[in-house]
C-alpha atoms as a PDB file:
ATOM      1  CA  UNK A   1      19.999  -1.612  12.912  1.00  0.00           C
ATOM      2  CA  UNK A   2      18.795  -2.578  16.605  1.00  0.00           C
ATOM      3  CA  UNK A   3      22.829  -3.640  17.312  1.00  0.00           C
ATOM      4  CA  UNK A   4      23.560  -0.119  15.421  1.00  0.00           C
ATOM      5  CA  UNK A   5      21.197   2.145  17.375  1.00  0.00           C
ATOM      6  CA  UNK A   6      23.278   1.562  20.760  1.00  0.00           C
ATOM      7  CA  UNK A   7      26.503   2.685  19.210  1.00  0.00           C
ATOM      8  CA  UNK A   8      25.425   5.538  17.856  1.00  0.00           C
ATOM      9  CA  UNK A   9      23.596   6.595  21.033  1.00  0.00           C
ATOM     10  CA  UNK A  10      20.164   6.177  19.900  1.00  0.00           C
ATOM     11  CA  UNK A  11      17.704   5.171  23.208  1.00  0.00           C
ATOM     12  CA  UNK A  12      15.107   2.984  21.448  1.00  0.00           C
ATOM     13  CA  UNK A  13      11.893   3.284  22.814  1.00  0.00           C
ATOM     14  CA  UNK A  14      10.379  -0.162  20.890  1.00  0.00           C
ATOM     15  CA  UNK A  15      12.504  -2.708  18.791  1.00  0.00           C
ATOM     16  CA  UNK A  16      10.248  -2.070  15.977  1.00  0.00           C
ATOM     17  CA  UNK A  17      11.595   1.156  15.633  1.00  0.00           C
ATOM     18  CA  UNK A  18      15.295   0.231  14.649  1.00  0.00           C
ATOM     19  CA  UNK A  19      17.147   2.747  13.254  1.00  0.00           C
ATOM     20  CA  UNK A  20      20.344   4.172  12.329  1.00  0.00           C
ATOM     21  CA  UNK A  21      22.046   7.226  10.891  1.00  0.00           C
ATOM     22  CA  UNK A  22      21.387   7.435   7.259  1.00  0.00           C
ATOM     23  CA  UNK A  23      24.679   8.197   6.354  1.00  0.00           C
ATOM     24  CA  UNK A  24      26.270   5.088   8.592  1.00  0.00           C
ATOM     25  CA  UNK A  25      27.022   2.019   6.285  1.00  0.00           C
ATOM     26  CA  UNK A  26      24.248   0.204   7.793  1.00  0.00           C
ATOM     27  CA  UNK A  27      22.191   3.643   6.897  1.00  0.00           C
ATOM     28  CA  UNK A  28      23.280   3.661   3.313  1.00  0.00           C
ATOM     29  CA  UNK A  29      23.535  -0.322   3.018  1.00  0.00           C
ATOM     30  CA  UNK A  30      19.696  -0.207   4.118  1.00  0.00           C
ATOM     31  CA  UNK A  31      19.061   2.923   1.999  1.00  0.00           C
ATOM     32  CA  UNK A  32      20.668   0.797  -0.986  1.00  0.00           C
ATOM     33  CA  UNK A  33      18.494  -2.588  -0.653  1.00  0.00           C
ATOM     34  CA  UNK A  34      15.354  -0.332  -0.276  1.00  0.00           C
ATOM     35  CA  UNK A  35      15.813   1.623  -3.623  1.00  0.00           C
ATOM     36  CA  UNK A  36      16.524  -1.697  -5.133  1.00  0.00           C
ATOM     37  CA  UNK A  37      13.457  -3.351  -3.796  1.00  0.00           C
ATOM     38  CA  UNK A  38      11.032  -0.228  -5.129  1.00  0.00           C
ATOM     39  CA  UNK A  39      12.781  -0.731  -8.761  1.00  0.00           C
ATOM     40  CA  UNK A  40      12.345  -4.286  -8.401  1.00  0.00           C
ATOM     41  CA  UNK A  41       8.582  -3.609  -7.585  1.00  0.00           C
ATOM     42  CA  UNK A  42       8.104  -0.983 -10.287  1.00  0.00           C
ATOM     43  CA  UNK A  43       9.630  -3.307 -13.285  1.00  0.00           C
ATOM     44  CA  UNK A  44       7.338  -6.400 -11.737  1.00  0.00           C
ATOM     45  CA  UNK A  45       4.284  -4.323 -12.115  1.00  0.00           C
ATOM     46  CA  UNK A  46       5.087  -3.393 -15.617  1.00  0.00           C
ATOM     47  CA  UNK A  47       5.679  -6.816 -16.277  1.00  0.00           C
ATOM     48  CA  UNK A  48       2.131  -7.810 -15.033  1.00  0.00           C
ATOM     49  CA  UNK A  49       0.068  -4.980 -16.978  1.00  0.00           C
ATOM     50  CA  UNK A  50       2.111  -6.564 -19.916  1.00  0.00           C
ATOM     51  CA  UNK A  51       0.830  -9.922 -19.175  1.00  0.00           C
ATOM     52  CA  UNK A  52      -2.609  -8.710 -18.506  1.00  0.00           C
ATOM     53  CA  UNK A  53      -2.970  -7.105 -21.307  1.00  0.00           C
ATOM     54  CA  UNK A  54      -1.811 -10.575 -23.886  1.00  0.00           C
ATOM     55  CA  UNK A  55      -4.389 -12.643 -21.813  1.00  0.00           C
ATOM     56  CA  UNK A  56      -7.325  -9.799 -22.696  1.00  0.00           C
ATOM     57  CA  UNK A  57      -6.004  -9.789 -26.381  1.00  0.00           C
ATOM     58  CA  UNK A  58      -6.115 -13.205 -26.672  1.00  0.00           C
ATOM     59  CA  UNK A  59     -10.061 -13.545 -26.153  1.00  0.00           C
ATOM     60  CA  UNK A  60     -10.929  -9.600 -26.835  1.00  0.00           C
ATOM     61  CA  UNK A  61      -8.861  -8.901 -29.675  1.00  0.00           C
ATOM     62  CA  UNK A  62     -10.411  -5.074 -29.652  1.00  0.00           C
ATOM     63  CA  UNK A  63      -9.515  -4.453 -25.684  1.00  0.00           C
ATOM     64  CA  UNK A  64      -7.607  -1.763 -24.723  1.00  0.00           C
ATOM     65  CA  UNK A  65      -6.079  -1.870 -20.753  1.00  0.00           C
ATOM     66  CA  UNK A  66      -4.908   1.780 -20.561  1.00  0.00           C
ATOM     67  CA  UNK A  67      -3.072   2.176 -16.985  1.00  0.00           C
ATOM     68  CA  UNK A  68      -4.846   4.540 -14.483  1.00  0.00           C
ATOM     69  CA  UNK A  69      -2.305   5.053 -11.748  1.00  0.00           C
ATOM     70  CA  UNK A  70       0.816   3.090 -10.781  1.00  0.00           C
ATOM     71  CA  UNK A  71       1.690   3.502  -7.228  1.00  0.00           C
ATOM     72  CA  UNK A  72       4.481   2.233  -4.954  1.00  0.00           C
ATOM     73  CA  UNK A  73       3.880   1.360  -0.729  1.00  0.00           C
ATOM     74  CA  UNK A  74       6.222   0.690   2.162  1.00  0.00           C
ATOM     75  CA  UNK A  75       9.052   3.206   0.594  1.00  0.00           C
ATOM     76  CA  UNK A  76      11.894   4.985   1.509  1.00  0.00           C
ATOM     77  CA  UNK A  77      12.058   8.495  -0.053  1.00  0.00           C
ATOM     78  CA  UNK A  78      13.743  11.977   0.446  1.00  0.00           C
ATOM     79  CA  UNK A  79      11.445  14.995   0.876  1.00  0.00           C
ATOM     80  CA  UNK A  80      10.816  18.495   1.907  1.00  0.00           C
ATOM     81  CA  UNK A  81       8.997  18.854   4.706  1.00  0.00           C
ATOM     82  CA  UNK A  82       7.756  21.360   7.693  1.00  0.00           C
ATOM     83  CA  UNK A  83       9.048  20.773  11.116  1.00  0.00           C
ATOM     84  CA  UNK A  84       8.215  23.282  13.897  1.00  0.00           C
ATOM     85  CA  UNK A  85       7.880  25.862  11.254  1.00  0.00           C
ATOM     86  CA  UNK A  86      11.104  25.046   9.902  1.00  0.00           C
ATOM     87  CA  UNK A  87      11.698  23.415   6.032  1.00  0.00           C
ATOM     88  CA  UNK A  88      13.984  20.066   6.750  1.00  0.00           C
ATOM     89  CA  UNK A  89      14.934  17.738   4.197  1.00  0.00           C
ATOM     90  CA  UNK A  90      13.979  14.217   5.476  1.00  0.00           C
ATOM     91  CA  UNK A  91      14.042  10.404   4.386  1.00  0.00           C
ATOM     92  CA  UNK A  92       9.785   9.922   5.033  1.00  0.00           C
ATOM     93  CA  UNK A  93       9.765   5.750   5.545  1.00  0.00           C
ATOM     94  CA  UNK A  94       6.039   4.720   5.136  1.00  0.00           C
ATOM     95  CA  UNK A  95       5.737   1.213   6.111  1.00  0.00           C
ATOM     96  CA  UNK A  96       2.174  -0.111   5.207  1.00  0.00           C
ATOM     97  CA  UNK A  97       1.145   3.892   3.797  1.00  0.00           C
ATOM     98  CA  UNK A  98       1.967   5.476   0.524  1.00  0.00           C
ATOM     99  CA  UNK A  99       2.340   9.181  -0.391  1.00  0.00           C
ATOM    100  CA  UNK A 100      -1.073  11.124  -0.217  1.00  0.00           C
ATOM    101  CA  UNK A 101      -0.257  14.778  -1.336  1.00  0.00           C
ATOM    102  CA  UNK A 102      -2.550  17.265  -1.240  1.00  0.00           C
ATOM    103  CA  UNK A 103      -4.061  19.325  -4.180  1.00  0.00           C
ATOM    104  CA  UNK A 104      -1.355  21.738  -5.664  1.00  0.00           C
ATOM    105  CA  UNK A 105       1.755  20.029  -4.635  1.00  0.00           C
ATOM    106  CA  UNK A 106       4.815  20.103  -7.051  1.00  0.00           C
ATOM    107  CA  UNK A 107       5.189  16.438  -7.137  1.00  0.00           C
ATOM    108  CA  UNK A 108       1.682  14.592  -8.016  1.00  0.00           C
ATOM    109  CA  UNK A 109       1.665  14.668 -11.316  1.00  0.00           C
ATOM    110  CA  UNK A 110      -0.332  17.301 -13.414  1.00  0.00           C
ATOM    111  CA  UNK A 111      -3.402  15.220 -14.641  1.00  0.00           C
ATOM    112  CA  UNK A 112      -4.160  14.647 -10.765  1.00  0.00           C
ATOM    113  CA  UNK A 113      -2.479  17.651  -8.795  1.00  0.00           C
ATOM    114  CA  UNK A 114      -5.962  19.705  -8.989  1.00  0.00           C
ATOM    115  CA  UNK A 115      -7.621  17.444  -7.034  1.00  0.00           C
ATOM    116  CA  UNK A 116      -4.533  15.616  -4.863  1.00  0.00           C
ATOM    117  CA  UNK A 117      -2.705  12.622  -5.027  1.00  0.00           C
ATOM    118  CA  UNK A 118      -4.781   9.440  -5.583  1.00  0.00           C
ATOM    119  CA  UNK A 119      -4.774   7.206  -2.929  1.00  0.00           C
ATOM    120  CA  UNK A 120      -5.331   2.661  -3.323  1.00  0.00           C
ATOM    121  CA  UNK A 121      -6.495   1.340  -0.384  1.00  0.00           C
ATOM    122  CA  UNK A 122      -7.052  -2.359  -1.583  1.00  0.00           C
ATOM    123  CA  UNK A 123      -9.277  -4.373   0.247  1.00  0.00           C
ATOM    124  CA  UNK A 124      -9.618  -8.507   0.933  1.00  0.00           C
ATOM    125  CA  UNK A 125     -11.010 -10.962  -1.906  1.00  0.00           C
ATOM    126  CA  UNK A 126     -14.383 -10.540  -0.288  1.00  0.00           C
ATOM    127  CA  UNK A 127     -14.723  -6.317   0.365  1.00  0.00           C
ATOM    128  CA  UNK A 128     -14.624  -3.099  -1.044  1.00  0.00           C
ATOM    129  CA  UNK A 129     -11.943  -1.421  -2.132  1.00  0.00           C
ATOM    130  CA  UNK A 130     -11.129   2.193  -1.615  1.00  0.00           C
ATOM    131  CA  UNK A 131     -10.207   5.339  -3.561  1.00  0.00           C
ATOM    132  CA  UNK A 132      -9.464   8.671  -2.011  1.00  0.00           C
ATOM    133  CA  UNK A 133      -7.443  11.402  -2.486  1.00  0.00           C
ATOM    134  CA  UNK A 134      -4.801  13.102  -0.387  1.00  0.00           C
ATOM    135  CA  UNK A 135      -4.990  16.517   1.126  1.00  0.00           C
ATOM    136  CA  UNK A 136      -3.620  19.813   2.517  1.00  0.00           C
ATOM    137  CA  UNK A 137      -4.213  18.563   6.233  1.00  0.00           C
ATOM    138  CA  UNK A 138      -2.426  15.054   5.394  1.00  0.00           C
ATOM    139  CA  UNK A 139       0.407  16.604   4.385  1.00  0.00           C
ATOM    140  CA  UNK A 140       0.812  19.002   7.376  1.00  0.00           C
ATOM    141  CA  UNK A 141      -0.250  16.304   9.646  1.00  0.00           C
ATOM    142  CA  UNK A 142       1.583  13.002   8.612  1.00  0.00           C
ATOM    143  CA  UNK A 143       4.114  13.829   5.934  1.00  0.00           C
ATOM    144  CA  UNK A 144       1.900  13.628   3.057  1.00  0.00           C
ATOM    145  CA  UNK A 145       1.175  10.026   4.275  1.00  0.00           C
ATOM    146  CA  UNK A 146      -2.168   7.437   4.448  1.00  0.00           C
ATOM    147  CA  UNK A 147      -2.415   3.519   4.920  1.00  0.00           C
ATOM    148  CA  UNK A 148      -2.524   1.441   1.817  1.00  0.00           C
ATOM    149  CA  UNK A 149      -4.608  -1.091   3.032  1.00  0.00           C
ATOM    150  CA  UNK A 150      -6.444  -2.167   5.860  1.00  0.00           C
ATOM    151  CA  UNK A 151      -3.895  -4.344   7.478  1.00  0.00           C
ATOM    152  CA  UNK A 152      -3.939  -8.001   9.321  1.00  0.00           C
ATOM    153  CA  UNK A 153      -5.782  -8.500  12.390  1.00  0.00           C
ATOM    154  CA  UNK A 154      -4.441 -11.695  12.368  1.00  0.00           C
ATOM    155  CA  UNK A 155      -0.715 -13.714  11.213  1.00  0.00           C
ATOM    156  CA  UNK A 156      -1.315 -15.866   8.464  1.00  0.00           C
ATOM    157  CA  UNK A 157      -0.289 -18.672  10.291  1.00  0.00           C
ATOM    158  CA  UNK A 158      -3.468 -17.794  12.654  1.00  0.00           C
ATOM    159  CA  UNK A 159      -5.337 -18.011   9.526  1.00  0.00           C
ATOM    160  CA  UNK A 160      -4.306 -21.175   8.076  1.00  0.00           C
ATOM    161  CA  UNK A 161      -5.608 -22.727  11.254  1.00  0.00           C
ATOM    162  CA  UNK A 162      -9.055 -21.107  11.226  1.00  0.00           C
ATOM    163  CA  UNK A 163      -9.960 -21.135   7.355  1.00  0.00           C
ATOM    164  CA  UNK A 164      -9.584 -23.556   4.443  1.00  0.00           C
ATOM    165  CA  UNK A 165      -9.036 -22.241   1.426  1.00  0.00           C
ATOM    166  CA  UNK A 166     -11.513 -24.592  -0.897  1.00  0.00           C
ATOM    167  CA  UNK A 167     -14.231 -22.642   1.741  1.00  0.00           C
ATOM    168  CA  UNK A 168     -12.731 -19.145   1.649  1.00  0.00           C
ATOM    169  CA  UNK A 169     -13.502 -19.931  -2.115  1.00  0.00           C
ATOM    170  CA  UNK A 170     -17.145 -21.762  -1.981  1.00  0.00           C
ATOM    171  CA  UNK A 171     -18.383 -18.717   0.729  1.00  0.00           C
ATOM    172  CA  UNK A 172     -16.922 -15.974  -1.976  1.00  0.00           C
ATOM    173  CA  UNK A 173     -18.479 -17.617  -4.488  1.00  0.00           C
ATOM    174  CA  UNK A 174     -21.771 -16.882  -2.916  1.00  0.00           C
ATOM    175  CA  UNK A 175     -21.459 -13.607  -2.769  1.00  0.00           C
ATOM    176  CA  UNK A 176     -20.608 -13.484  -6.584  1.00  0.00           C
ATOM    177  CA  UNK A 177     -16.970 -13.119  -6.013  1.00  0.00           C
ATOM    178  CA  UNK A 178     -14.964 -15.486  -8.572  1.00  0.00           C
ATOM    179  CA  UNK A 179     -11.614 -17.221  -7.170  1.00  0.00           C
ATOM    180  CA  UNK A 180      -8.599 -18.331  -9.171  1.00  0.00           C
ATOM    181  CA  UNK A 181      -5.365 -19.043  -7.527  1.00  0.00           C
ATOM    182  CA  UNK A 182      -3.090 -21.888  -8.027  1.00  0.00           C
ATOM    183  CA  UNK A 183      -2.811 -22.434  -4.272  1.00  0.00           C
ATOM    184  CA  UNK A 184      -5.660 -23.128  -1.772  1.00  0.00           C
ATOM    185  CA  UNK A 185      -3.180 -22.551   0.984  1.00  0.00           C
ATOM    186  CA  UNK A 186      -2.324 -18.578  -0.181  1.00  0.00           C
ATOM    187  CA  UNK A 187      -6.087 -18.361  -0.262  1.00  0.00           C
ATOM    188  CA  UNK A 188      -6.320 -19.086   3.566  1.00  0.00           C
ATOM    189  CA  UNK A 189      -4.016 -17.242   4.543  1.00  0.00           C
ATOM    190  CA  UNK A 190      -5.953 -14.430   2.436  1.00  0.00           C
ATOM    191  CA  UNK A 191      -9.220 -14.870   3.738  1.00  0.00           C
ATOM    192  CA  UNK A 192     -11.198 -11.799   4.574  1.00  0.00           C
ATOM    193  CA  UNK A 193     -12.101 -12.539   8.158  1.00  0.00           C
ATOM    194  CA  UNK A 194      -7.619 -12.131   8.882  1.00  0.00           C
ATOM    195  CA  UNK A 195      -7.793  -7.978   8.147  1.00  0.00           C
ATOM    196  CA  UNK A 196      -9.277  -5.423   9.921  1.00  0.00           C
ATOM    197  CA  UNK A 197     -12.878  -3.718   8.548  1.00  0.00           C
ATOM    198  CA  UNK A 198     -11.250  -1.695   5.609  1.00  0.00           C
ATOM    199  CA  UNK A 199     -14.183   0.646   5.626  1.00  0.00           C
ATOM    200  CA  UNK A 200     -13.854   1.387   9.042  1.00  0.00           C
ATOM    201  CA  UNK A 201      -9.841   2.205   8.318  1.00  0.00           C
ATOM    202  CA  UNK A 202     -11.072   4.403   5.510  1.00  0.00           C
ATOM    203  CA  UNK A 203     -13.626   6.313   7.500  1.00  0.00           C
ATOM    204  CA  UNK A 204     -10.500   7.036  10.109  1.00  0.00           C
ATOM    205  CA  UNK A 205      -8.281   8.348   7.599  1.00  0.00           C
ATOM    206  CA  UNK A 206     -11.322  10.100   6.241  1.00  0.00           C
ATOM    207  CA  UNK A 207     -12.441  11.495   9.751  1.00  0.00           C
ATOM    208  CA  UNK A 208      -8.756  12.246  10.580  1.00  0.00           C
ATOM    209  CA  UNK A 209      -8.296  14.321   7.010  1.00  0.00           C
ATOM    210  CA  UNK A 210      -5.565  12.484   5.932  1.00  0.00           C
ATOM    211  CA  UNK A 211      -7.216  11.531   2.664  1.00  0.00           C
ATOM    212  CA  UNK A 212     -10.594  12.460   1.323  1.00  0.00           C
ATOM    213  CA  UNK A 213     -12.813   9.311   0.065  1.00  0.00           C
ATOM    214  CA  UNK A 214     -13.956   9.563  -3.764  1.00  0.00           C
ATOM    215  CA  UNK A 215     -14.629   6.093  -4.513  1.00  0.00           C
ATOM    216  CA  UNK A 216     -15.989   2.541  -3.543  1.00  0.00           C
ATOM    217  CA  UNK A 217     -15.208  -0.577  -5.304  1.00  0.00           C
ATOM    218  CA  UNK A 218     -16.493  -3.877  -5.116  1.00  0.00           C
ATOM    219  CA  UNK A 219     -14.686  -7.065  -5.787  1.00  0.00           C
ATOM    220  CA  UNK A 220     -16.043  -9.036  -8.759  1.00  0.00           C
ATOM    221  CA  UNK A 221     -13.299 -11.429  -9.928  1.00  0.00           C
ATOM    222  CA  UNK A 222      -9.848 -12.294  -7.915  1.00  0.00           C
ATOM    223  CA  UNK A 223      -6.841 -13.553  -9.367  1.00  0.00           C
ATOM    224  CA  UNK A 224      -4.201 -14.241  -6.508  1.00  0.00           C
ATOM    225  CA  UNK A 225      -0.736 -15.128  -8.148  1.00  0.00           C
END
């Protein structure tokens, strides 16, 4: 898409934003590989309630897993939206954000379009997590869009060289936090000192009223596959 941006007259102002007409092949060849990758996401997740939900029967043969709210991040997705007053049909990319409708809109579904979409903001093996709710003001201000997640504020190569994962483990531990993963290294790289403070990203988007906060959640048990 960089390569493709020149031809078609497109004046990047950063690299990162590489782009080109949706209806070019590279457009529709990117368009393709994205829709493929969400239902490649969607079956996985389906796969892993499944498998959740054989490892509870196996010790609680009485448990029920119902599933709250299945959500997909980092998509590709064709909506209406207003720009300068005007409706425009648009492809809305949200890299490292999900959807965060407000209340009434046609798309969240029914049991949750009263009160918005619901928003996930997960957060590290050692803090909270987050759930809010999109609103009114989200959607007129970003699309109908909010972070899923607190992000990096360092590469996981960075991390690897400051943590170890048996420690990442032992200092959780401490805090009542229980650890399983089959590899120490995906644990370092994980480590909760390598994101940014997810309550201070949740306050923002609070603050900025591009999702309203309705829940906090600490970690008790982390499985990391």
């Amino acid at each position: 898409m960089a390569a493709a941006a020149s031809q078609y007259g497109i004046d990047l102002p950063d690299r990162e934003l590489a782009c080109a007409p949706i209806h070019s092949p590279v457009g529709q060849a990117y368009l393709g590989a994205m829709r493929a990758a969400i239902n490649c996401a969607l079956a996985n997740r389906q796969i892993i309630t499944h498998l959740v939900r054989e490892a509870f029967e196996e010790i609680f043969s009485q448990a029920e897993l119902p599933l709250l709210y299945d959500v997909s991040h980092s998509t590709c997705k064709v909506e209406e939206h207003a720009v300068d007053g005007k409706k425009m049909r648009l492809f809305v990319h949200r890299k490292g954000a999900t959807r965060a409708f407000g209340p009434g809109h046609e798309t969240v579904p029914e049991f949750f379009r009263e009160v918005g979409q619901p928003v996930l903001i997960g957060g590290t093996m050692g803090t909270a997590s987050y759930i809010l709710s999109g609103t009114t003001k989200g959607t007129d201000l970003a699309f109908g869009s909010a972070c899923h997640g607190a992000g990096r504020s360092m590469s996981r190569h960075q991390a690897l060289r400051q943590w170890r994962g048996a420690e990442v483990v032992r200092n959780l531990a401490g805090h009542g936090v229980l650890i399983r993963s089959r590899s120490m290294r995906g644990v370092a790289e994980e480590a909760p000192g390598a994101y940014k403070d997810v309550s201070a990203v949740v306050e923002a988007a609070d603050h900025a009223g591009l999702a309203r906060t309705v829940a906090r959640l600490e970690p008790v048990i982390c499985i990391k596959g």
